[in-house]
C-alpha atoms as a PDB file:
ATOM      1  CA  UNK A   1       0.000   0.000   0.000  1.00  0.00           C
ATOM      2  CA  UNK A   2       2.158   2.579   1.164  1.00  0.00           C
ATOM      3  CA  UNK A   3       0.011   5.739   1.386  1.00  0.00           C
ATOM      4  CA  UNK A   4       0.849   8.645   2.081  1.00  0.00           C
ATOM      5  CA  UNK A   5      -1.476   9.888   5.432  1.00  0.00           C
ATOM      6  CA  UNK A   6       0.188  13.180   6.385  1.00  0.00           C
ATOM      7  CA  UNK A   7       3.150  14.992   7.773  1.00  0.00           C
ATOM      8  CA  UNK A   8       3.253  14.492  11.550  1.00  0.00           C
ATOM      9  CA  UNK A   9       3.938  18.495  12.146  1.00  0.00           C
ATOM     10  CA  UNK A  10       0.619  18.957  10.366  1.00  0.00           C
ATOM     11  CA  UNK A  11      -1.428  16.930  13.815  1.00  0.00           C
ATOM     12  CA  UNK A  12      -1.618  18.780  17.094  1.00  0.00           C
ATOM     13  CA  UNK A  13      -0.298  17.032  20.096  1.00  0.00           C
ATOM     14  CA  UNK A  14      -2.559  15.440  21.253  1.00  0.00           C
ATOM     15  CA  UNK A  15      -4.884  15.713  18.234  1.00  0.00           C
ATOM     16  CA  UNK A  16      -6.027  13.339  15.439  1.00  0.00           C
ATOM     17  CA  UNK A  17      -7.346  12.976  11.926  1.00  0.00           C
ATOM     18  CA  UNK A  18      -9.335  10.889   9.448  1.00  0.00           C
ATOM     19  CA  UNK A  19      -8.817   9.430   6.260  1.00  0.00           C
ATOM     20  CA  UNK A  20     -10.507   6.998   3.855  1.00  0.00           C
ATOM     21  CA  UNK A  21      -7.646   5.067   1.541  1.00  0.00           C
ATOM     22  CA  UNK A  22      -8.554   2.297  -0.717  1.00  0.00           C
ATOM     23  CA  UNK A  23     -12.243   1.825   0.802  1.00  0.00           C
ATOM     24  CA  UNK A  24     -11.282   2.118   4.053  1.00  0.00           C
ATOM     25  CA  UNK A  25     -11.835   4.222   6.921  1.00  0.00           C
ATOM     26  CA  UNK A  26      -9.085   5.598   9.361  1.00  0.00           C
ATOM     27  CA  UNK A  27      -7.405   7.609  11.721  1.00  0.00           C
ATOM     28  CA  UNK A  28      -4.250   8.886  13.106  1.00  0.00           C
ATOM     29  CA  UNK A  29      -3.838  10.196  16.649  1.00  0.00           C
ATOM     30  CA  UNK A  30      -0.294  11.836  17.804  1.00  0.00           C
ATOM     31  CA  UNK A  31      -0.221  11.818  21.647  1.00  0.00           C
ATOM     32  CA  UNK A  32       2.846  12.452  23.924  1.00  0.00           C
ATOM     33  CA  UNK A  33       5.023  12.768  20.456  1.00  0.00           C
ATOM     34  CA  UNK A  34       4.032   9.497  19.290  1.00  0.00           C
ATOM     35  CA  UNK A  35       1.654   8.426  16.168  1.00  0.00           C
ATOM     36  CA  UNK A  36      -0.695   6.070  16.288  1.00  0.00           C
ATOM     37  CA  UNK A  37      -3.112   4.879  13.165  1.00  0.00           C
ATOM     38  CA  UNK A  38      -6.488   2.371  14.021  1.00  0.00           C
ATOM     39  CA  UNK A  39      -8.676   1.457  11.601  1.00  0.00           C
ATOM     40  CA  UNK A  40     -12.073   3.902  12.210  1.00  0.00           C
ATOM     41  CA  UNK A  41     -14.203   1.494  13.535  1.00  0.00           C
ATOM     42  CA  UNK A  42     -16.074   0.367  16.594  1.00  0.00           C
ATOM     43  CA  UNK A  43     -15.466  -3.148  17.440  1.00  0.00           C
ATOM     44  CA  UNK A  44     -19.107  -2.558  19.100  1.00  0.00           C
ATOM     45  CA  UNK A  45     -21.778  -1.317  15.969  1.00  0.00           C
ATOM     46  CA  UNK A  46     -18.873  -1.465  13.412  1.00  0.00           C
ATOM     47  CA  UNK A  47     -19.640   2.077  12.906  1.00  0.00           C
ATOM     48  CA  UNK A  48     -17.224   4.924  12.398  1.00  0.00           C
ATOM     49  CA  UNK A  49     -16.039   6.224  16.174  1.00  0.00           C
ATOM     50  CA  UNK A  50     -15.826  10.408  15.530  1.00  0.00           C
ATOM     51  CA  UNK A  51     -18.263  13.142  16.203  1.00  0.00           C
ATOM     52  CA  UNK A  52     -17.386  15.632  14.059  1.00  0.00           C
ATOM     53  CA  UNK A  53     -14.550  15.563  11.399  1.00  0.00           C
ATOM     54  CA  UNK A  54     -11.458  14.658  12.445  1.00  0.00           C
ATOM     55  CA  UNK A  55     -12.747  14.497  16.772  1.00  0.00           C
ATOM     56  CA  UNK A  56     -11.829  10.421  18.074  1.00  0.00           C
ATOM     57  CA  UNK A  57     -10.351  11.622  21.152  1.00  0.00           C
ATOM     58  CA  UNK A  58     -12.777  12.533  24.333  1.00  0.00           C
ATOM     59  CA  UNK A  59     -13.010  16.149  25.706  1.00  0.00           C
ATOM     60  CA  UNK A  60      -9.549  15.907  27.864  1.00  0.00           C
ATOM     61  CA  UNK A  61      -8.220  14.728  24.636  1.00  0.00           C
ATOM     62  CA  UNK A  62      -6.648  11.602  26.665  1.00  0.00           C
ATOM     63  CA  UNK A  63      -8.597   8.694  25.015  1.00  0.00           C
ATOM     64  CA  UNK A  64     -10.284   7.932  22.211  1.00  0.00           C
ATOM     65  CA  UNK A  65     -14.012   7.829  21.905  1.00  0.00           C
ATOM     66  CA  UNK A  66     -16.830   6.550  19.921  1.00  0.00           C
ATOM     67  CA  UNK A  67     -19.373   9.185  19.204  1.00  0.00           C
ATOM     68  CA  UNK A  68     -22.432   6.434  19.268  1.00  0.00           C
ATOM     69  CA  UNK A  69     -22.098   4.702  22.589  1.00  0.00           C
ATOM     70  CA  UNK A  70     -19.422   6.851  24.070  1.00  0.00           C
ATOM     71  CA  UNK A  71     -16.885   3.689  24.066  1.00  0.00           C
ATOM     72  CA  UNK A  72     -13.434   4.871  25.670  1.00  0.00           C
ATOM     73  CA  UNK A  73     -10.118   3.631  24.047  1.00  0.00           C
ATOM     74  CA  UNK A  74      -6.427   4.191  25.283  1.00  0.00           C
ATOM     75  CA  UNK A  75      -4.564   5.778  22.608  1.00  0.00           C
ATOM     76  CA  UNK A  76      -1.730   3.690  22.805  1.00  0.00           C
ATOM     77  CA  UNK A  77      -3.185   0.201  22.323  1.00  0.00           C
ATOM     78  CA  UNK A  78      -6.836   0.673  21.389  1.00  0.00           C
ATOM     79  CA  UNK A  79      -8.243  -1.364  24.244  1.00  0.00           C
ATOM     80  CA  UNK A  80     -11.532  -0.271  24.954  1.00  0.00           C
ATOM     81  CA  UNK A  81     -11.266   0.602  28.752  1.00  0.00           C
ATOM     82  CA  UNK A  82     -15.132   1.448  29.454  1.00  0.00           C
ATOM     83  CA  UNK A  83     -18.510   0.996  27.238  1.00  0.00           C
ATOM     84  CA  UNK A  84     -20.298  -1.267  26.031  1.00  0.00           C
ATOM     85  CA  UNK A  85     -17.615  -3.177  23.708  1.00  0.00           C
ATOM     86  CA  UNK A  86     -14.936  -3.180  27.183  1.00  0.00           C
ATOM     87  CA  UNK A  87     -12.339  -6.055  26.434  1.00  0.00           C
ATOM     88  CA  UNK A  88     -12.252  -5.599  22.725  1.00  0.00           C
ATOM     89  CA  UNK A  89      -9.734  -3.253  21.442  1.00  0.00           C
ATOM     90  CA  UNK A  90      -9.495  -1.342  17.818  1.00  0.00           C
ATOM     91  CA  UNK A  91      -7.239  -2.918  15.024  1.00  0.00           C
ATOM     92  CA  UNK A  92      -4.442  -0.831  14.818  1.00  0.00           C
ATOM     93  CA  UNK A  93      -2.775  -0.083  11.343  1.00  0.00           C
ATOM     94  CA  UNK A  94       0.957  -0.602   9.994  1.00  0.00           C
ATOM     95  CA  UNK A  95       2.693   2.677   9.271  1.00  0.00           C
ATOM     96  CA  UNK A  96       6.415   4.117   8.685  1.00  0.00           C
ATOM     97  CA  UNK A  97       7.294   7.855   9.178  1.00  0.00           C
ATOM     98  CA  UNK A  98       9.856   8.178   6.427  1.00  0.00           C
ATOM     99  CA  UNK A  99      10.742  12.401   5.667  1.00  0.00           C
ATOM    100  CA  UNK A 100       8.185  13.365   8.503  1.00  0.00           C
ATOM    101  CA  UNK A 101       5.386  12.322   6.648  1.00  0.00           C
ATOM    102  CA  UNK A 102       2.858   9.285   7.856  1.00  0.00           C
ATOM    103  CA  UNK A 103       3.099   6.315   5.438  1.00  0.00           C
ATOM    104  CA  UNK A 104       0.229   3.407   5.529  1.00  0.00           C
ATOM    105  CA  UNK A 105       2.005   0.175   4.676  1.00  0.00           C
END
């Protein structure tokens, strides 16, 4: 695959954004300095998890949130911590940073 997502300078800290690349839906969060990239999609209604474009992470902007249920994930793993899908975690994605920018592999 290799896509090109975006440069990492371009994502506040902590902040996140969508993207849709080849059919599919996902994200990238940058917390603490580091990048993270989950598919976008609730392991409980298989829906999409943001409120508003480009929102996954809750209002303290320490975990990310499904906008349906109000399922909490930790950004650094994607296990879902409270809500109704607890124990299940997002998939995350493969990635490289290569010239500051986010690659999907």
């Amino acid at each position: 695959m290799n896509d090109f997502l975006c440069r990492v300078d371009e994502l506040e800290d902590p902040g996140s954004k969508g993207f849709s690349i080849n059919d599919m839906d996902l994200f990238v969060v940058k917390y603490d300095a580091q990048i993270y990239v989950y598919k976008n999609y609730c392991p409980h209604l298989g829906v999409n998890l943001e409120w508003q474009e480009d929102q996954f992470l809750d209002s303290d902007k320490s975990l990310i949130q499904c906008s349906t249920h109000g399922a909490l994930f930790l950004i650094n793993n994607g296990n879902c911590v409270a809500g109704p899908c607890a124990g299940e975690k997002l998939k995350s994605l493969p990635f490289v940073i290569r010239d500051g920018g986010i690659h999907l592999l």
